[in-house]
C-alpha atoms as a PDB file:
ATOM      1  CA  UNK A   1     -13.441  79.885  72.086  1.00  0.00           C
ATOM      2  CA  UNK A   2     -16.634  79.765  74.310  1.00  0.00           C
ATOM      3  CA  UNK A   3     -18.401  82.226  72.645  1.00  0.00           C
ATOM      4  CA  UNK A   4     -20.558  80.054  70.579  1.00  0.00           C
ATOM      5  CA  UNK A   5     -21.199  76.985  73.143  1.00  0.00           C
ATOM      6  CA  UNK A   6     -22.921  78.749  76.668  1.00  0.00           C
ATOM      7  CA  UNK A   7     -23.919  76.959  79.836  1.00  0.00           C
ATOM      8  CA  UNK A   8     -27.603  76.309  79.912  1.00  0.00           C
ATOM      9  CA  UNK A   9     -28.142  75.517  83.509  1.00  0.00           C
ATOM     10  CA  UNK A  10     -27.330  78.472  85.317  1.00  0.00           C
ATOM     11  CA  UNK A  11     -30.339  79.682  86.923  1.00  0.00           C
ATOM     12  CA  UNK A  12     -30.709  79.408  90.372  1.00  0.00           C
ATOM     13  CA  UNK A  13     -27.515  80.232  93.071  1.00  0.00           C
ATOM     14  CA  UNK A  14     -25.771  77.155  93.873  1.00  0.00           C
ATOM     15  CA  UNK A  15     -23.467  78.853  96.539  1.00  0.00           C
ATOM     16  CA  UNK A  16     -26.801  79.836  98.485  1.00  0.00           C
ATOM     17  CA  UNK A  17     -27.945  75.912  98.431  1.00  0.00           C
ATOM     18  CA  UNK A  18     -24.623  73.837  98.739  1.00  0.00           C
ATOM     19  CA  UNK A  19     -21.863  74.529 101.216  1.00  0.00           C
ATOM     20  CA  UNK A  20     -17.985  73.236 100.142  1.00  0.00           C
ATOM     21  CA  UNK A  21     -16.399  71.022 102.373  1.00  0.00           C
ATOM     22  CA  UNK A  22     -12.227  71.597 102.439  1.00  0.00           C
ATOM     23  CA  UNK A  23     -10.029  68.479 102.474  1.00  0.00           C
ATOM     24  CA  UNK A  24      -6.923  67.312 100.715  1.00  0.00           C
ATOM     25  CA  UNK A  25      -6.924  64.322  98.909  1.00  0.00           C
ATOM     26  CA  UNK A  26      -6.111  63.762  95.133  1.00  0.00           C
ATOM     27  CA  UNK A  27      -7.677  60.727  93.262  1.00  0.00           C
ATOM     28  CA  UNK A  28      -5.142  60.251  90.004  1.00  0.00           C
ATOM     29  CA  UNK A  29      -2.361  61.639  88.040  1.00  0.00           C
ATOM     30  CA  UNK A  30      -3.683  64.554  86.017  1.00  0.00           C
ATOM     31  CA  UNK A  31      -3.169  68.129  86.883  1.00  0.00           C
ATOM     32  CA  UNK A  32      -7.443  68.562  85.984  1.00  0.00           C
ATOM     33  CA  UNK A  33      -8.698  65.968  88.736  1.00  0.00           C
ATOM     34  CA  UNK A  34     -10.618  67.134  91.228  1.00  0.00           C
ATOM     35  CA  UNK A  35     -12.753  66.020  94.210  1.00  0.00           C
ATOM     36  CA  UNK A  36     -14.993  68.104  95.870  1.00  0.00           C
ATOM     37  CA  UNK A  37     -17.558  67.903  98.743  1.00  0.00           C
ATOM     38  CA  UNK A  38     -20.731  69.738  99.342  1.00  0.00           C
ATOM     39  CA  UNK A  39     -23.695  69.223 101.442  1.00  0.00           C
ATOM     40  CA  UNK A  40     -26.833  71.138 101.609  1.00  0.00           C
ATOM     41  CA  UNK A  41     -26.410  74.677 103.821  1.00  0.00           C
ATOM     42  CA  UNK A  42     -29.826  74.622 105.492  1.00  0.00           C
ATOM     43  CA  UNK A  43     -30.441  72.605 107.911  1.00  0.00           C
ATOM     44  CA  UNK A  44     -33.759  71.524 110.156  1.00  0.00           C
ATOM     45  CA  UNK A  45     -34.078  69.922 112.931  1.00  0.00           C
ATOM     46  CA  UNK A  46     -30.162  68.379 112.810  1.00  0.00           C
ATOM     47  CA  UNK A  47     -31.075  67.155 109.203  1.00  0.00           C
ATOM     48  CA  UNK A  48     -30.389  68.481 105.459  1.00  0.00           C
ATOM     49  CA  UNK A  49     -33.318  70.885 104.446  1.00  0.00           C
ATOM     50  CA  UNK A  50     -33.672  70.101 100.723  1.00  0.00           C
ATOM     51  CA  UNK A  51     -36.283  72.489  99.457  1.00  0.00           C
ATOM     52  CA  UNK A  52     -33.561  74.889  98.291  1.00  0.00           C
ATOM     53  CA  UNK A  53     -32.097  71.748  96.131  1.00  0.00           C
ATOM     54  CA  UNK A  54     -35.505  71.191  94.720  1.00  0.00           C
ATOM     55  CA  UNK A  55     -36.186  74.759  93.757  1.00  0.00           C
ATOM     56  CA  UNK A  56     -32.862  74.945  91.823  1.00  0.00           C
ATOM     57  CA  UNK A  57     -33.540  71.549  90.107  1.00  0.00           C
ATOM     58  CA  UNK A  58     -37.107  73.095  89.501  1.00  0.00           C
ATOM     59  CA  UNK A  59     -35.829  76.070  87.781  1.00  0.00           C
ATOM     60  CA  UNK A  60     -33.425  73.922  85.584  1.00  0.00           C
ATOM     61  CA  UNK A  61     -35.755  71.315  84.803  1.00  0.00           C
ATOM     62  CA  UNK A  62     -36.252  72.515  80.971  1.00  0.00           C
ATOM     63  CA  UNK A  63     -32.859  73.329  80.354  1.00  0.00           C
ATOM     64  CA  UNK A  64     -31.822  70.056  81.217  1.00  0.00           C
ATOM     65  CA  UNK A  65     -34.205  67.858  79.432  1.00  0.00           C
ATOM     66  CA  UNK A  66     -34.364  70.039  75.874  1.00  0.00           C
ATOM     67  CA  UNK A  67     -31.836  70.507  73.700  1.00  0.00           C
ATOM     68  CA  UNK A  68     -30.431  73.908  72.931  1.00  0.00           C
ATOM     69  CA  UNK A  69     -32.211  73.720  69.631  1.00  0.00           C
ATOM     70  CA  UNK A  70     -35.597  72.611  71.308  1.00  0.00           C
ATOM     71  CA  UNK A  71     -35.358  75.860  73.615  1.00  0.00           C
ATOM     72  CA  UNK A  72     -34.997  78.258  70.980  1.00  0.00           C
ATOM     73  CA  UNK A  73     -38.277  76.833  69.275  1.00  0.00           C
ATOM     74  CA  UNK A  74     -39.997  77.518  72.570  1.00  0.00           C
ATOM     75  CA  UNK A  75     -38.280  81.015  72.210  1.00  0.00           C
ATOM     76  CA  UNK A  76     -39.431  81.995  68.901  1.00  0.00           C
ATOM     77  CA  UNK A  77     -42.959  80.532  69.387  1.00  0.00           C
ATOM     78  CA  UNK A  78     -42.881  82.642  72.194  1.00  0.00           C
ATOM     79  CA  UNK A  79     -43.935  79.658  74.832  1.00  0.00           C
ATOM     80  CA  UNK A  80     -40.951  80.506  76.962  1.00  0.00           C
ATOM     81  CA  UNK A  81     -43.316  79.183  80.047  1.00  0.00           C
ATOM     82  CA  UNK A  82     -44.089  76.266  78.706  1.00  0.00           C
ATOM     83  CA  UNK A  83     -40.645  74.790  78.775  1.00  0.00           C
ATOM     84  CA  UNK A  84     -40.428  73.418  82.463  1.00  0.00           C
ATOM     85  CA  UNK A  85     -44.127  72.322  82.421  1.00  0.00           C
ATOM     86  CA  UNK A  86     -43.489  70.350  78.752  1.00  0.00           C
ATOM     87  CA  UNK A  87     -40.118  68.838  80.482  1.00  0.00           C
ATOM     88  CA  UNK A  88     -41.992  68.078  84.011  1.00  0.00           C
ATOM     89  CA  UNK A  89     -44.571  65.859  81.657  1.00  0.00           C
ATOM     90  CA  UNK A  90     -41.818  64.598  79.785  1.00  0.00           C
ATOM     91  CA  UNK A  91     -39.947  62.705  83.063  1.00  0.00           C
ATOM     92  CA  UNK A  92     -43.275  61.687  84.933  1.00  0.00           C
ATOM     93  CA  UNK A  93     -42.918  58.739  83.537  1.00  0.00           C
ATOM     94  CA  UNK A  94     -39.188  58.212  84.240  1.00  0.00           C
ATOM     95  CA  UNK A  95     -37.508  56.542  87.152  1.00  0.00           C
ATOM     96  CA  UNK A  96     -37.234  59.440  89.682  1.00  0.00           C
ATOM     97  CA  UNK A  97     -34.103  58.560  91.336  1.00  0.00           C
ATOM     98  CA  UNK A  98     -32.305  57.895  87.735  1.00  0.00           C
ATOM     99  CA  UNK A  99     -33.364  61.604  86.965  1.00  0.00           C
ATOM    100  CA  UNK A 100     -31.954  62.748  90.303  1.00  0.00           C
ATOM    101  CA  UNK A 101     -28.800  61.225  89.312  1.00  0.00           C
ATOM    102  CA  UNK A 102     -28.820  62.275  86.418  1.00  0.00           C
ATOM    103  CA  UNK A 103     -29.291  66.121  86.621  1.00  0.00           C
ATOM    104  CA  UNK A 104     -27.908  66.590  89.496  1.00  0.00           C
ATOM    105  CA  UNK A 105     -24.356  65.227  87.471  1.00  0.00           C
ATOM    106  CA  UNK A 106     -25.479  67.708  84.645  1.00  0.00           C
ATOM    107  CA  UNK A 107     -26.059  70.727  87.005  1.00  0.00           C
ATOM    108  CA  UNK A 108     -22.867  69.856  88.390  1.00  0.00           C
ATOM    109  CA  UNK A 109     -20.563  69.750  85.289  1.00  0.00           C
ATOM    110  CA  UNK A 110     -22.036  72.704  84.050  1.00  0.00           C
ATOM    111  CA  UNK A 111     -22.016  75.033  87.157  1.00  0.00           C
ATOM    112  CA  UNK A 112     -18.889  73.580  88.788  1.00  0.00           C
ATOM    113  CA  UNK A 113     -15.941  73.325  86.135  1.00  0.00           C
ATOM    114  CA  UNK A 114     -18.042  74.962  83.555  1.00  0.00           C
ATOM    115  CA  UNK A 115     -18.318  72.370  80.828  1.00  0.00           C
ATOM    116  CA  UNK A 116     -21.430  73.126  78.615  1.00  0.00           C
ATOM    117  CA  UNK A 117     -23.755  70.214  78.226  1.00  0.00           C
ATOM    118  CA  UNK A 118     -23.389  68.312  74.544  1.00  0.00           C
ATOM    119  CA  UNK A 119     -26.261  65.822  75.636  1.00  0.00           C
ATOM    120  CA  UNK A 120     -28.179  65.234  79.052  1.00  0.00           C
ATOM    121  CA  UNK A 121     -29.769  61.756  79.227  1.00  0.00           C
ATOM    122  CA  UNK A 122     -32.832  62.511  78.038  1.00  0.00           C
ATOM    123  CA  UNK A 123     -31.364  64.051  74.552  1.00  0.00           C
ATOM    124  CA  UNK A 124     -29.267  60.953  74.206  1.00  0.00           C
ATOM    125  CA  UNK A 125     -32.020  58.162  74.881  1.00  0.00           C
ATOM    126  CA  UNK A 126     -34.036  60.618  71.660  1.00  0.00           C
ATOM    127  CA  UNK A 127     -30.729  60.811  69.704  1.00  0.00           C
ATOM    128  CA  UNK A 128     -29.423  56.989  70.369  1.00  0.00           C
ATOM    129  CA  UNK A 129     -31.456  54.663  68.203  1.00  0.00           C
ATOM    130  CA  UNK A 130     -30.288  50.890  68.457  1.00  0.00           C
ATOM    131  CA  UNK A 131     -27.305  52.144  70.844  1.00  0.00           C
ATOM    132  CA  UNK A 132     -28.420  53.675  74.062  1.00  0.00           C
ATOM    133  CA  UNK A 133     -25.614  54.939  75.562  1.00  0.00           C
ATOM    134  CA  UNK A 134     -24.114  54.887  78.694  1.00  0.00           C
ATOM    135  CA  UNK A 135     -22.927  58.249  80.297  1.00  0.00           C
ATOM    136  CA  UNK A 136     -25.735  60.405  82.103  1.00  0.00           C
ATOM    137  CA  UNK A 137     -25.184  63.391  80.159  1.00  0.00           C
ATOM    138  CA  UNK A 138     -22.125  64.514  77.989  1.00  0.00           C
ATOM    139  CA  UNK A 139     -20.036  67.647  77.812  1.00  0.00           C
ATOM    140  CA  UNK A 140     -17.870  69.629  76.296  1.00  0.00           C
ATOM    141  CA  UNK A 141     -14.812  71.845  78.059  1.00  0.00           C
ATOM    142  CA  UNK A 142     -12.675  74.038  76.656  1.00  0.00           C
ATOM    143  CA  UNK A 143      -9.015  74.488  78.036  1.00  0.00           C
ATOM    144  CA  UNK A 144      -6.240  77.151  77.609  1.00  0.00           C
ATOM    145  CA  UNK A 145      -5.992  77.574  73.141  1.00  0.00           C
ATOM    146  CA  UNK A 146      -2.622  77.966  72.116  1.00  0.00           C
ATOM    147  CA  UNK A 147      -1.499  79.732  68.882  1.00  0.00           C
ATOM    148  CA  UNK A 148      -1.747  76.250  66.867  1.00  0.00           C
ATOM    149  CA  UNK A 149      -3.992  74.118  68.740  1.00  0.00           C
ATOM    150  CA  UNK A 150      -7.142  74.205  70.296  1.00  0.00           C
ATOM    151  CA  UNK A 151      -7.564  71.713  73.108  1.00  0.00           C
ATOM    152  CA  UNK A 152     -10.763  70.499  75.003  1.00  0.00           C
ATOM    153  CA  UNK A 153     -11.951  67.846  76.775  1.00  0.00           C
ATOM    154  CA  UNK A 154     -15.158  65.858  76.660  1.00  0.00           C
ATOM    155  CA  UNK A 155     -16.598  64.717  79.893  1.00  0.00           C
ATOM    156  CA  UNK A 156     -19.139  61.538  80.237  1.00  0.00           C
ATOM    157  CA  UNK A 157     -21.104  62.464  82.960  1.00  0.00           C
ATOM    158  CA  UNK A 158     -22.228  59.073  85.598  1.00  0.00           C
ATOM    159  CA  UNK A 159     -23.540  59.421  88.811  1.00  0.00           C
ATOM    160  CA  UNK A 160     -25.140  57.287  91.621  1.00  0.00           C
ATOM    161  CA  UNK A 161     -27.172  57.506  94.691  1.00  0.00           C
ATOM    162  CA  UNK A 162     -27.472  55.252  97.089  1.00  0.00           C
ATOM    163  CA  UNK A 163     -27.647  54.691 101.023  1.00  0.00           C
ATOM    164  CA  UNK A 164     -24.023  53.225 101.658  1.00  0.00           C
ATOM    165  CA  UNK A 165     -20.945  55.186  99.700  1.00  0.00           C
ATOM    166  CA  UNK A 166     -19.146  52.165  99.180  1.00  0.00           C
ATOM    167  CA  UNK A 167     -21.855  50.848  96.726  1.00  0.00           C
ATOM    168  CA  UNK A 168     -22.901  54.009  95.126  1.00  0.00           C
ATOM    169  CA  UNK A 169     -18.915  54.521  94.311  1.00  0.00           C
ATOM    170  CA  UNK A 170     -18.774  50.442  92.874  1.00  0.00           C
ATOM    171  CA  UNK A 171     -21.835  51.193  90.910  1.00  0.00           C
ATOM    172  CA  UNK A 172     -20.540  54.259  89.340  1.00  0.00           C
ATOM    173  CA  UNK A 173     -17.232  52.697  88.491  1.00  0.00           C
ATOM    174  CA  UNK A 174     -19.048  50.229  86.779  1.00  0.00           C
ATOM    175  CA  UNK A 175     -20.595  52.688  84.588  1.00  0.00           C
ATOM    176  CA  UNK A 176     -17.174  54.315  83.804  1.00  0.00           C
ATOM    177  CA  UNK A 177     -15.887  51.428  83.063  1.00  0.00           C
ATOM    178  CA  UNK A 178     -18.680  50.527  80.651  1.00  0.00           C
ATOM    179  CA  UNK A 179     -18.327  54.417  79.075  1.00  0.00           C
ATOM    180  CA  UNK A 180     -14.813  53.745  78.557  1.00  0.00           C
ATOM    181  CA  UNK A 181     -15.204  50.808  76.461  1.00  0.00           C
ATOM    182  CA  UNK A 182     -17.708  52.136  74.514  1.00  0.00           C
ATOM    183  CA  UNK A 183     -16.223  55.528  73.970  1.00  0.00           C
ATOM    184  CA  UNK A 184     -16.610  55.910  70.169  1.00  0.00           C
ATOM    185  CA  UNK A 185     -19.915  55.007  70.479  1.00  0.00           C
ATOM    186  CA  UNK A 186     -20.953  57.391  72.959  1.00  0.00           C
ATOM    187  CA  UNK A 187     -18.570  60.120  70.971  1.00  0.00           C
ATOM    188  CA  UNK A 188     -20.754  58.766  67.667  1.00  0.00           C
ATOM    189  CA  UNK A 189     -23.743  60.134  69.720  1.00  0.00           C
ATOM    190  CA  UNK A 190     -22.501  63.427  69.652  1.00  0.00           C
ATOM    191  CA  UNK A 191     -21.464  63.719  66.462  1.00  0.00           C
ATOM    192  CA  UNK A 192     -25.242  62.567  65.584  1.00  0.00           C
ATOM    193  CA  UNK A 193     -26.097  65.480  66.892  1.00  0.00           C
ATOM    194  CA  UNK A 194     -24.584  67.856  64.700  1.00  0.00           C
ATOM    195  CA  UNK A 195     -26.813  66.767  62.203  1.00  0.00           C
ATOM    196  CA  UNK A 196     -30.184  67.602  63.737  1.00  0.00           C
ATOM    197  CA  UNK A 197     -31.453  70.879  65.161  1.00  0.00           C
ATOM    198  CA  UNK A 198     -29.842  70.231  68.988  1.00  0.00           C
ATOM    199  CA  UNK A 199     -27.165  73.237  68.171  1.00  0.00           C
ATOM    200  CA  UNK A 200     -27.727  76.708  66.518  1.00  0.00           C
ATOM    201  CA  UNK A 201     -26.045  76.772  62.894  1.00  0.00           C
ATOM    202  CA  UNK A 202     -23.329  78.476  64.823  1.00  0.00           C
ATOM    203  CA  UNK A 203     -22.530  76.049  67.018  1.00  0.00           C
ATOM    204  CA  UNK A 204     -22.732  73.287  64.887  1.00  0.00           C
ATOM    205  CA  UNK A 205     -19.956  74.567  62.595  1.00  0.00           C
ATOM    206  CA  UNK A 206     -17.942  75.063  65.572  1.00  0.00           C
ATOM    207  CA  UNK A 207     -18.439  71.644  67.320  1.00  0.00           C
ATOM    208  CA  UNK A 208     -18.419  70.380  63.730  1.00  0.00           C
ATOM    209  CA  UNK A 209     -14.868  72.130  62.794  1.00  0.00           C
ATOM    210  CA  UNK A 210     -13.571  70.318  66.227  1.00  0.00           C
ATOM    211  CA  UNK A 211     -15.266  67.089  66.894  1.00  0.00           C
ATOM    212  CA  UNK A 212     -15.034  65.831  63.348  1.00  0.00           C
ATOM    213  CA  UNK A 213     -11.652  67.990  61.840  1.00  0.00           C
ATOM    214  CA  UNK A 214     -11.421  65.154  58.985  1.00  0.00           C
ATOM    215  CA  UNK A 215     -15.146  66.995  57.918  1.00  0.00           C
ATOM    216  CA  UNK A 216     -15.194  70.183  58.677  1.00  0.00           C
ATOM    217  CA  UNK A 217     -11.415  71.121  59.737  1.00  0.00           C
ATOM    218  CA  UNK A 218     -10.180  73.400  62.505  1.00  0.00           C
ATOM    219  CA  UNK A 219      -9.851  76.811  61.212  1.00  0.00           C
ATOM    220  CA  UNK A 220      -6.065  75.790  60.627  1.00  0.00           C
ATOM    221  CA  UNK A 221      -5.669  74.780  64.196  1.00  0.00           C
ATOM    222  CA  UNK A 222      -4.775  71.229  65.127  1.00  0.00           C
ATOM    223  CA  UNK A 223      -7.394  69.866  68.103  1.00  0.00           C
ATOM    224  CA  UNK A 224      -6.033  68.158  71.348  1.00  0.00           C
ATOM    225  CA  UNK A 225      -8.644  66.254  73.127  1.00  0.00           C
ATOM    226  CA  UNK A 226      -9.112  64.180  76.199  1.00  0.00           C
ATOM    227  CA  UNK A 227     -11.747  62.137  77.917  1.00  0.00           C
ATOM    228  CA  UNK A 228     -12.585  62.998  80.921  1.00  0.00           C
ATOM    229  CA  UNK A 229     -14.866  61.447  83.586  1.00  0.00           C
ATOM    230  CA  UNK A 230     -17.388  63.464  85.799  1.00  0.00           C
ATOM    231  CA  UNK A 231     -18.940  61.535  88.921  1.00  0.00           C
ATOM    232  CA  UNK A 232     -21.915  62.885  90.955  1.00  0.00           C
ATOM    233  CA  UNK A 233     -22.153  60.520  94.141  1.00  0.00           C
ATOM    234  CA  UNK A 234     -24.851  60.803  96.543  1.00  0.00           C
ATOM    235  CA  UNK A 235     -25.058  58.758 100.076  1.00  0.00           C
ATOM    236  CA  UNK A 236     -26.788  58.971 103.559  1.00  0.00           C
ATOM    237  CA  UNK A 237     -24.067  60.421 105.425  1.00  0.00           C
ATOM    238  CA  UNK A 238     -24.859  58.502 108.605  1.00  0.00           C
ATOM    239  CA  UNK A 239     -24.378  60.344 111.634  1.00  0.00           C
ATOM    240  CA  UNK A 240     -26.828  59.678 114.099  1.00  0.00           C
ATOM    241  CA  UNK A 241     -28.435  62.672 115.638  1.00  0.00           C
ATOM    242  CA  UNK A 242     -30.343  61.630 118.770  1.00  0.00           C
ATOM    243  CA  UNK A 243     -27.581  62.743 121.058  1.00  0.00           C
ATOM    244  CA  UNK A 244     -25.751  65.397 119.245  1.00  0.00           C
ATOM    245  CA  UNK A 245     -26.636  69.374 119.490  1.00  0.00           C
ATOM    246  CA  UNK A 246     -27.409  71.383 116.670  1.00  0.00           C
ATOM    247  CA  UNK A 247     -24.089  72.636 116.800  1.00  0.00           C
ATOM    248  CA  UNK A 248     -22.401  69.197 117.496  1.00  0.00           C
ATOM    249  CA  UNK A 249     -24.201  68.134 114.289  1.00  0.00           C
ATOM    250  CA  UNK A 250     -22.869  71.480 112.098  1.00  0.00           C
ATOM    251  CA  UNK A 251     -19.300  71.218 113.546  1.00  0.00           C
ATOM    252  CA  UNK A 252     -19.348  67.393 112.709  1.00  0.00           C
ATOM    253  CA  UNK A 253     -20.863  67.088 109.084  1.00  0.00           C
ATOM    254  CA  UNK A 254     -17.485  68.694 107.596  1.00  0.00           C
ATOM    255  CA  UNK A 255     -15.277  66.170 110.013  1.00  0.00           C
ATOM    256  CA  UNK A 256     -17.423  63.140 108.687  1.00  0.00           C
ATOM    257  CA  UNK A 257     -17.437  64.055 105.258  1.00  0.00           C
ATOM    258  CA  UNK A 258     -13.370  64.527 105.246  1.00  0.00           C
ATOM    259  CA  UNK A 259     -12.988  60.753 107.186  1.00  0.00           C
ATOM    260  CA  UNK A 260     -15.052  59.445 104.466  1.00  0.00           C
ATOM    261  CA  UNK A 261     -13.560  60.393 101.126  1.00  0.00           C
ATOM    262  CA  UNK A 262     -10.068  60.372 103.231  1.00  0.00           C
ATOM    263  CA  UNK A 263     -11.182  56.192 104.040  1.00  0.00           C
ATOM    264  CA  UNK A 264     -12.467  55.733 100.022  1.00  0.00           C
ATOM    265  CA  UNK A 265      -9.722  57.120  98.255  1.00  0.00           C
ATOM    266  CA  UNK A 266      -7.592  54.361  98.415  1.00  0.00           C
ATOM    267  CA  UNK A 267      -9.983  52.626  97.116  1.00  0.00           C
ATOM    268  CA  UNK A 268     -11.054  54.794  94.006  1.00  0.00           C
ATOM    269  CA  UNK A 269      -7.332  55.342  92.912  1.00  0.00           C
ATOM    270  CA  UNK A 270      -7.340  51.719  92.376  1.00  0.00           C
ATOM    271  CA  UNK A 271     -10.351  51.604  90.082  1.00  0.00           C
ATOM    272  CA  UNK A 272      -9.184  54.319  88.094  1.00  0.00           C
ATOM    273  CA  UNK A 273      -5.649  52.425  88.069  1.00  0.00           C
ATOM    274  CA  UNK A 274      -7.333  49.044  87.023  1.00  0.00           C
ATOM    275  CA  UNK A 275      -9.444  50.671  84.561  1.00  0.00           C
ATOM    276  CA  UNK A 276      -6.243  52.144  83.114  1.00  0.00           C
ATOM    277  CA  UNK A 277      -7.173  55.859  83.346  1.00  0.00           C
ATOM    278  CA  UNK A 278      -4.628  57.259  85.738  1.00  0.00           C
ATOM    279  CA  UNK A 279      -4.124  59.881  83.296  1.00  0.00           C
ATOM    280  CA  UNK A 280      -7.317  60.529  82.229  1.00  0.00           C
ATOM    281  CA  UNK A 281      -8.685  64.150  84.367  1.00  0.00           C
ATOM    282  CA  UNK A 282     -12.198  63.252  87.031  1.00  0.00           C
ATOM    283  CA  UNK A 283     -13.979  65.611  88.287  1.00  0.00           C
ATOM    284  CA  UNK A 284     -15.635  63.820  91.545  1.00  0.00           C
ATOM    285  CA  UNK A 285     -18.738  65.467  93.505  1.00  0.00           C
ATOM    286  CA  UNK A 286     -19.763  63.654  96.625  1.00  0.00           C
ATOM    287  CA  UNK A 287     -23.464  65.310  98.380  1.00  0.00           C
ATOM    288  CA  UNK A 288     -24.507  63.646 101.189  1.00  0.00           C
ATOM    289  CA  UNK A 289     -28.347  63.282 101.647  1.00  0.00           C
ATOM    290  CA  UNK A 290     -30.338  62.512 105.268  1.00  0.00           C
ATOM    291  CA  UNK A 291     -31.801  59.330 103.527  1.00  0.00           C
ATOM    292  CA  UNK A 292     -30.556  58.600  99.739  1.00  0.00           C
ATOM    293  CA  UNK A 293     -32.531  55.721  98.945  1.00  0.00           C
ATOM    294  CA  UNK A 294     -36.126  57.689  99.486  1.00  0.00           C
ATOM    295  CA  UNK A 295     -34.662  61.244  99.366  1.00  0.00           C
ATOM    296  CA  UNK A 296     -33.303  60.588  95.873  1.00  0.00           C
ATOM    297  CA  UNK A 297     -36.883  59.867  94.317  1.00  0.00           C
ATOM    298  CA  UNK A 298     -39.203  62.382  97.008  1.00  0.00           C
ATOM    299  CA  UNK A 299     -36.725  65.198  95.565  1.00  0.00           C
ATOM    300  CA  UNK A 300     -38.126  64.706  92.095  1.00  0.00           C
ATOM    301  CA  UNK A 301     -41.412  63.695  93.132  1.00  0.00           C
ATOM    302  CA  UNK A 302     -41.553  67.537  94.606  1.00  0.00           C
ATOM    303  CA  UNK A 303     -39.664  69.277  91.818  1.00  0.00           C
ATOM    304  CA  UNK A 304     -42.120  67.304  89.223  1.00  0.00           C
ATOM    305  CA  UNK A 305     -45.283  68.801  91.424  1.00  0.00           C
END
């Protein structure tokens, strides 16, 4: 079923940059949630080290603001190089810590619970006309086919950086909130797409045959679909470091990052309960950064350079 839809993010090693944080909380009612923790594995000077972030953003960059249609041109022009220094002048103009939101949620959905990306945020400000849209990227993934049904779900990407969690996770429940009750609109967004050049003819009849079955139908298969939610959540993790040890400060980043999520969860089941979407799957990533606020925009600001 994956054969004609392919990550496009994948360079780099994320397990060499990010280390996972075990814990054991659960944020709603479906078997597909997930929350995980990571935090950047190198460490100076009893702080984060985020050159190894801004290399694998680096060699991403074109991937994540061209379509899959886009990078083939480059491909058969033969300009393969010219694809992160077209995408680098492409977002100088941006906000920087909106990009670092939002590829950091693309990178995420893509190399985490492998869900393709349908759109990034720059392909669905250039696809979204009059209607702008409000997820940070959209994607597409596939689940266990049965002999007569195929079932997927799509996954509105939102994400937030800031210094204090508690804000960053109000502001990205706002956004969910404002995806969920525009839904059709942002699925009309990708099913604009299928009638440009974003997808190979390939994968346009097969995103065709399942997003819109009344159009193209389903190779006799009936679809099952769900929406799903994926939420990148940065913060300053806010352990002071004047009297702690190197080692004090590595045997302590994994104890504060549990107590966190274990103190916010309470919290976030309730959103997704008020929001009505205790059923719906999320896939939560929270990355602490030294200092969000400036870290979140000097991150781009080097990856752009």
């Amino acid at each position: 079923m994956t054969e004609t839809l392919q990550q496009t993010m994948t360079r780099g090693q994320f397990d060499s940059v990010f280390t996972e944080v075990a814990h054991e909380e659960a944020i709603n009612e479906s078997e597909y949630s997930k929350v995980r923790l990571f935090y950047l594995s190198n460490i100076d000077d009893r702080a984060f080290d985020t050159k190894g972030l801004v290399k694998l953003l680096r060699q991403n960059l074109g991937q994540y603001f061209f379509s899959r249609g886009e990078i083939k041109q480059f491909e058969q022009e033969d300009d393969v190089q010219s694809i992160g220094l077209e995408a680098a002048s492409g977002l100088r103009e941006q906000d920087y810590s909106r990009i670092f939101e939002e590829i950091m949620i693309c990178y995420l959905l893509e190399n985490r619970i492998g869900a393709p990306k349908l759109m990034s945020r720059p392909e669905i400000l250039s696809a979204s006309g009059k209607y702008v849209g409000n997820s940070d990227s959209i994607h597409f993934l596939p689940l266990d086919e049965t002999p007569d049904a195929i079932r997927f779900q799509l996954v509105f990407g939102s994400a937030n950086v800031q210094g204090f969690l508690d804000s960053a996770i109000d502001t990205v429940f706002q956004k969910i909130e404002s995806i969920n009750s525009s839904k059709q609109n942002e699925k009309c967004l990708v099913e604009g797409s299928l009638f440009t050049k974003s997808f190979s003819p390939e994968t346009n009849e097969y995103l065709t045959n399942l997003l819109t079955p009344k159009k193209g139908g389903s190779k006799h298969k009936r679809t099952i679909s769900d929406n799903a939610f994926g939420v990148f959540i940065g913060y300053s993790l806010g352990m002071k470091t004047d009297n702690r040890s190197t080692e004090d400060f590595l045997a302590d980043i994994d104890k504060k990052m549990v107590a966190d999520i274990q103190h916010y969860t309470p919290a976030i089941k309730k959103r997704i309960k008020d929001a009505g979407l205790s059923q719906n799957p999320f896939y939560f990533f929270f990355i602490p950064l030294n200092d969000a606020e400036s870290e979140k925009r000097s991150i781009i600001e080097n990856v752009l350079r």
